[in-house]
C-alpha atoms as a PDB file:
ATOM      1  CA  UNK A   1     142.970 -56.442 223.784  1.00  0.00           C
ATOM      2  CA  UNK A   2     144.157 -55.012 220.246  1.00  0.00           C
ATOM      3  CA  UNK A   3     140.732 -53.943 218.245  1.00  0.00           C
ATOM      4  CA  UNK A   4     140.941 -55.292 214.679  1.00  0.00           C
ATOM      5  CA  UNK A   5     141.841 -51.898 212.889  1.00  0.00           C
ATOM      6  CA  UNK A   6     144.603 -51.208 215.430  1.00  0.00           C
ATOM      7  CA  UNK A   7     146.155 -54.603 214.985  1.00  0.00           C
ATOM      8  CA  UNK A   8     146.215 -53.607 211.074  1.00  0.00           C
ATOM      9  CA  UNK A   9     147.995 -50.825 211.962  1.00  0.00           C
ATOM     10  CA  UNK A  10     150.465 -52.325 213.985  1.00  0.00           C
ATOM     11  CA  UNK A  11     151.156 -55.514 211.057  1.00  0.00           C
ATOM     12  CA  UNK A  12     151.565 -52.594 209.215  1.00  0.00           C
ATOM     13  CA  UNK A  13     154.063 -50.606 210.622  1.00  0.00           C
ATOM     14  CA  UNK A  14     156.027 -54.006 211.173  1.00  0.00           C
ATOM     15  CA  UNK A  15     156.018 -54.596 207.679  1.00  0.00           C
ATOM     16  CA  UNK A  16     157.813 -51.178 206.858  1.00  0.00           C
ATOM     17  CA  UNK A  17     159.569 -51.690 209.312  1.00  0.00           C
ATOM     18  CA  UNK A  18     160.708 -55.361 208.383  1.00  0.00           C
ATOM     19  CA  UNK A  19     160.858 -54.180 204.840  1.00  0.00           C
ATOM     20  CA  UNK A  20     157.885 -57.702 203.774  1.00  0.00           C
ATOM     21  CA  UNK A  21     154.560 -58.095 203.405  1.00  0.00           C
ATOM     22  CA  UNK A  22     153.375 -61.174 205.409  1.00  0.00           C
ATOM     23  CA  UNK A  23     156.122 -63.616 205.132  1.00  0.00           C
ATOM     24  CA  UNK A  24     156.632 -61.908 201.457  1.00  0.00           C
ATOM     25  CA  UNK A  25     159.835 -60.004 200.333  1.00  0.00           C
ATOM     26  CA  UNK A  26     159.621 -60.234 196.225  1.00  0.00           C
ATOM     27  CA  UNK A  27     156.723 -57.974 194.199  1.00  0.00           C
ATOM     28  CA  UNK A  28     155.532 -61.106 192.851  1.00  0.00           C
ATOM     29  CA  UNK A  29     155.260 -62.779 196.456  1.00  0.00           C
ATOM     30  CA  UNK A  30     153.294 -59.602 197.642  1.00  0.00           C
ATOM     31  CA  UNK A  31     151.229 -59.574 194.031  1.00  0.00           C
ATOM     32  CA  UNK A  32     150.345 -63.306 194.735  1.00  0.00           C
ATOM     33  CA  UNK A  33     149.375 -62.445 198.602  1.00  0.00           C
ATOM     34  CA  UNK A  34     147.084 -59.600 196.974  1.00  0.00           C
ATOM     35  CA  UNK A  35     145.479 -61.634 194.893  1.00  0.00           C
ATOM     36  CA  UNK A  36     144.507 -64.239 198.135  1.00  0.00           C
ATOM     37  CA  UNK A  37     143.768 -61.119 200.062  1.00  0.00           C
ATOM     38  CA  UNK A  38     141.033 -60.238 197.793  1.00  0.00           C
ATOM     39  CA  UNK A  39     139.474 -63.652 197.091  1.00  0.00           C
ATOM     40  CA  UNK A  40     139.590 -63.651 201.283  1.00  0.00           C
ATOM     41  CA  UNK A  41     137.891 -60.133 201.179  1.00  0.00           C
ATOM     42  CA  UNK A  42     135.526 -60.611 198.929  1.00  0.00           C
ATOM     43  CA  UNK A  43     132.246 -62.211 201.012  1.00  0.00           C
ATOM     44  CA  UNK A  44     133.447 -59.144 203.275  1.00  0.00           C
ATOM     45  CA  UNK A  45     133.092 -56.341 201.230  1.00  0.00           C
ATOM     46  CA  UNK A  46     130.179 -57.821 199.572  1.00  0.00           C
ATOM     47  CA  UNK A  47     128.609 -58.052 202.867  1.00  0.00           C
ATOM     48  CA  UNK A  48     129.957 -54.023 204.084  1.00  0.00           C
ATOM     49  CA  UNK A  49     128.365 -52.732 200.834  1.00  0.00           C
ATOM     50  CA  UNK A  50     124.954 -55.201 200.920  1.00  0.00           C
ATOM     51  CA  UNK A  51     124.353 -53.302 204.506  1.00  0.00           C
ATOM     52  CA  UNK A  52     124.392 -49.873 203.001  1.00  0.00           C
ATOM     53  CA  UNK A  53     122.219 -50.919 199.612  1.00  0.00           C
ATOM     54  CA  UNK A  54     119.816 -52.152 202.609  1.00  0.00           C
ATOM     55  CA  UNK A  55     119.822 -49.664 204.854  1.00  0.00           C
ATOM     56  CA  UNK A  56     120.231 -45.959 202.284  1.00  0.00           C
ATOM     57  CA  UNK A  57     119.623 -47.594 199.000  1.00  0.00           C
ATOM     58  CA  UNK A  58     116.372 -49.292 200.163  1.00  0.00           C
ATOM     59  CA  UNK A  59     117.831 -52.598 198.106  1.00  0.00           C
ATOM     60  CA  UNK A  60     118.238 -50.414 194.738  1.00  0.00           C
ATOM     61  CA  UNK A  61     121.629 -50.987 194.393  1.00  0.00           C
ATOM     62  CA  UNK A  62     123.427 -54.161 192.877  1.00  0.00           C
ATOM     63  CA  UNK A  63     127.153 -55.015 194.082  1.00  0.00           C
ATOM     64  CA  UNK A  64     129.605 -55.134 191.113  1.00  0.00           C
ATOM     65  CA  UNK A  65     132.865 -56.488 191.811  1.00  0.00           C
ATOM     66  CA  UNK A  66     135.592 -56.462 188.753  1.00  0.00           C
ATOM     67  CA  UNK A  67     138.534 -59.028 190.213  1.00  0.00           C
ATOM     68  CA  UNK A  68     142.003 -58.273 190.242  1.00  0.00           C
ATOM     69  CA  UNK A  69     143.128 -56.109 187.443  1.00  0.00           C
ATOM     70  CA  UNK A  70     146.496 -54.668 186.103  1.00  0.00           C
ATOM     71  CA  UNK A  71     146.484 -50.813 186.529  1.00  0.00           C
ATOM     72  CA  UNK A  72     148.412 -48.391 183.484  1.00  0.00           C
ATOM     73  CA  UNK A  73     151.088 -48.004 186.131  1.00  0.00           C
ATOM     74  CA  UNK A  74     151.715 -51.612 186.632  1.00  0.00           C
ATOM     75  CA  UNK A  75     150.180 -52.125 189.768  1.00  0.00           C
ATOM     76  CA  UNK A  76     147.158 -54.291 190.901  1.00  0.00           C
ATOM     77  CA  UNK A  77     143.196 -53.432 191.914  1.00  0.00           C
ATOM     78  CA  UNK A  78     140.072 -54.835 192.621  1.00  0.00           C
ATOM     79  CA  UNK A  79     136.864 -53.195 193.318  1.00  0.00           C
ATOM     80  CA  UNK A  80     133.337 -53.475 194.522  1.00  0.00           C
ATOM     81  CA  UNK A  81     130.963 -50.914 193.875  1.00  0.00           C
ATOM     82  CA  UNK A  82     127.883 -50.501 194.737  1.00  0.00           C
ATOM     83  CA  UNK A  83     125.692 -48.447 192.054  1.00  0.00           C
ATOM     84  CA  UNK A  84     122.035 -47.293 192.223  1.00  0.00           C
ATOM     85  CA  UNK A  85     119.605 -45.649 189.796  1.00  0.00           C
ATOM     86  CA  UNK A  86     120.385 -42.467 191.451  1.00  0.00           C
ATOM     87  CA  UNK A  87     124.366 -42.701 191.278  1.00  0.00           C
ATOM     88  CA  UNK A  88     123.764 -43.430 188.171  1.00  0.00           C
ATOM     89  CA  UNK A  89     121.798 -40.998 186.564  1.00  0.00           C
ATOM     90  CA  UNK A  90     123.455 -38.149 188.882  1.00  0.00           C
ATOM     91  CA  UNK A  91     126.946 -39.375 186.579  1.00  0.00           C
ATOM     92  CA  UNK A  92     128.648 -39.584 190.178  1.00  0.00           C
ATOM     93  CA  UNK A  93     131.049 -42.131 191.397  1.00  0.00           C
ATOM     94  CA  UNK A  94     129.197 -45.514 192.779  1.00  0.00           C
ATOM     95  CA  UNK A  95     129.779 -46.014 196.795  1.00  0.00           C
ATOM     96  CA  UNK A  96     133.242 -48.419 196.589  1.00  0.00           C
ATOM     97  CA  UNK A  97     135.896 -50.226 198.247  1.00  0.00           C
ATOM     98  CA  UNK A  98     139.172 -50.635 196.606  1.00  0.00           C
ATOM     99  CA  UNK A  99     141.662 -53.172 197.125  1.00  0.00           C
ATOM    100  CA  UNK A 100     145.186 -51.564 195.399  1.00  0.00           C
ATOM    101  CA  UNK A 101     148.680 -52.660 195.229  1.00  0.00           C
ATOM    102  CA  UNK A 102     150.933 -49.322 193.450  1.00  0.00           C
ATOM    103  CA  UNK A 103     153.435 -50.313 190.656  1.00  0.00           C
ATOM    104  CA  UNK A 104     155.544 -48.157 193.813  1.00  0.00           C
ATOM    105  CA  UNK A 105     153.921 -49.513 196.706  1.00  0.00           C
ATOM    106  CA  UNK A 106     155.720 -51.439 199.418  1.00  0.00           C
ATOM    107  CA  UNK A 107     152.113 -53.232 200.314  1.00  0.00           C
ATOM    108  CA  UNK A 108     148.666 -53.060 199.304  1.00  0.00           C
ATOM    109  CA  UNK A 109     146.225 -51.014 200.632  1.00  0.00           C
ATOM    110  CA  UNK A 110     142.057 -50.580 200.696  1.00  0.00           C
ATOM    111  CA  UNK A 111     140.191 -47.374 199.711  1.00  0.00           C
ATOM    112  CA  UNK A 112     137.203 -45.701 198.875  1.00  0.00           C
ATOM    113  CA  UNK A 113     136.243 -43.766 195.197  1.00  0.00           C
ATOM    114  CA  UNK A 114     136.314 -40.467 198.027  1.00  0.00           C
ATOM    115  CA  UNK A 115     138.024 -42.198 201.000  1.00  0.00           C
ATOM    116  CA  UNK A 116     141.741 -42.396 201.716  1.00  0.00           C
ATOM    117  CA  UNK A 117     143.595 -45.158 202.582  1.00  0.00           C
ATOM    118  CA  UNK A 118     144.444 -48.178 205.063  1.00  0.00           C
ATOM    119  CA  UNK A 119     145.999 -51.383 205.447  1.00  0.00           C
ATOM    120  CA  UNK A 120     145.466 -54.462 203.729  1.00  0.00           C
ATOM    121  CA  UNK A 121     147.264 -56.931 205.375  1.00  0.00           C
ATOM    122  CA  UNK A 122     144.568 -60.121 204.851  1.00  0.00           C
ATOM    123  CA  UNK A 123     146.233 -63.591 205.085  1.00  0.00           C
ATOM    124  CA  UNK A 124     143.617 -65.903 205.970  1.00  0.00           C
ATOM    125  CA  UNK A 125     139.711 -65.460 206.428  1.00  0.00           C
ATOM    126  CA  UNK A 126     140.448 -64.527 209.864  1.00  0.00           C
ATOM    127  CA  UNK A 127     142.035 -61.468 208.937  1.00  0.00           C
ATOM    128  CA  UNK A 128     139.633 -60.514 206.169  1.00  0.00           C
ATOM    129  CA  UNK A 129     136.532 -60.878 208.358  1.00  0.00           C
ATOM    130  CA  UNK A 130     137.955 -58.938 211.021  1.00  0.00           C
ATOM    131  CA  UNK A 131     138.593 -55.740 208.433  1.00  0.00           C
ATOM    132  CA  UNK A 132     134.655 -55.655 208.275  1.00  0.00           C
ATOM    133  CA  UNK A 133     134.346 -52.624 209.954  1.00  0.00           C
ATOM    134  CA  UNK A 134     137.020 -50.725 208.148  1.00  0.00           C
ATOM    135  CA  UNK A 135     135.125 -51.809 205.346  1.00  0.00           C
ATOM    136  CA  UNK A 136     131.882 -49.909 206.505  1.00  0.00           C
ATOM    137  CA  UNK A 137     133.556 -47.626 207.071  1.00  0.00           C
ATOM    138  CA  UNK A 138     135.299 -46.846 203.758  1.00  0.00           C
ATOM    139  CA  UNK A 139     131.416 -47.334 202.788  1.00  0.00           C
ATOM    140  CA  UNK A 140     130.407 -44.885 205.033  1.00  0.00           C
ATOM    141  CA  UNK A 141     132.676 -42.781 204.038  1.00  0.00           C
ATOM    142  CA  UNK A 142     132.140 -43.172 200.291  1.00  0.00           C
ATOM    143  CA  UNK A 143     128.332 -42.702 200.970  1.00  0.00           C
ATOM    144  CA  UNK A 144     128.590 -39.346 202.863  1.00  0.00           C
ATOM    145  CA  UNK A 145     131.476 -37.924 200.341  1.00  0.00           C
ATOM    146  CA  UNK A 146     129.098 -38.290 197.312  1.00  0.00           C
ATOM    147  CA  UNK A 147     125.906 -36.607 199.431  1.00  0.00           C
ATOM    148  CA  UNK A 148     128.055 -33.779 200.082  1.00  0.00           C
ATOM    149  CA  UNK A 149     129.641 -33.675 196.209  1.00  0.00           C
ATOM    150  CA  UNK A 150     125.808 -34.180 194.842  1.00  0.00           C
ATOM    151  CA  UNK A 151     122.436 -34.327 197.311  1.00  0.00           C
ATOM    152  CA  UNK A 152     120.868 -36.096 199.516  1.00  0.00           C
ATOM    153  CA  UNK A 153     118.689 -36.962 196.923  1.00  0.00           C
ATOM    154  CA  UNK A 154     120.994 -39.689 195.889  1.00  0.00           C
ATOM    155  CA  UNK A 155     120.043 -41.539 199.081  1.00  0.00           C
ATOM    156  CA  UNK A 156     116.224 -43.410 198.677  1.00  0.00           C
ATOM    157  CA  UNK A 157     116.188 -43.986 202.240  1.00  0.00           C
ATOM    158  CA  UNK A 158     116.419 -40.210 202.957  1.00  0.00           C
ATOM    159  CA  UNK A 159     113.198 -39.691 199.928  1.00  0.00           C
ATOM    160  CA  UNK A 160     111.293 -42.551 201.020  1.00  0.00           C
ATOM    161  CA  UNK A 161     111.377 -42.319 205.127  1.00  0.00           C
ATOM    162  CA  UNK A 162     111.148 -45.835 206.644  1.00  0.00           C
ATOM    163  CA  UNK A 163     109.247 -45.777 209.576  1.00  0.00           C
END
């Protein structure tokens, strides 16, 4: 059986090598499926980033998400971020995962502020719950990226030991 971020991969590739996005061949097809994807995402990565506030940020941190939005370039984003009183007064990036469509782009893709990128290829709520892993992942990643640009001291849960 396929795992989840393999069968990503492999819609993917197909869709380079099909030259669409889902059934989509126009930018405005794809920008429409981007904007579903992330309205489909969104309980998800709300849900990726909730775990870490719980488990490193001790519940400190409140999830921020900003909708779809029209980049300088021309493409499309949406973010959530996950900020704490320690991001925050360290003047460090908040833990995030990004949703982004490039002006240049042949499909979206997800990221972190510090994490590269994968696949987004959501087209129902199937497909966006089974990219919750990736998603704690990108979280993960984000989390571990700004400890090593800053301190542990950003984490509570490393300052106040749960036993």
């Amino acid at each position: 059986m396929c795992t989840p971020m393999n069968q990503a991969l492999i819609r993917h590739f197909c869709d380079l090598r099909d030259g669409i996005h889902g059934q989509a061949v126009s930018r405005e097809d794809k920008e429409r499926l981007f904007a579903t994807a992330t309205e489909l995402l969104d309980p998800v990565a709300r849900r990726a980033l909730d775990e870490v506030n719980a488990d490193l940020l001790l519940g400190t941190g409140e999830v921020v998400a900003s909708g779809v939005t029209r980049s300088r370039e021309g493409g499309l984003n949406a973010m959530w971020s996950l900020t704490w009183p320690e991001q925050r007064a360290s003047h460090v990036q908040p833990i995030a995962v990004v949703a982004h469509y490039g002006c240049d782009f042949h499909h979206p893709h997800l990221r972190g502020n510090t994490v590269g990128d994968w696949p987004l290829n959501v087209f129902d709520a199937a497909d966006a719950e089974a990219q919750l892993d990736t998603l704690r992942v990108i979280a993960a990643g984000d989390a571990h990226n700004l400890v090593f640009q800053e301190s542990y001291h950003l984490m509570p849960a490393i300052e106040t030991p749960v036993s």
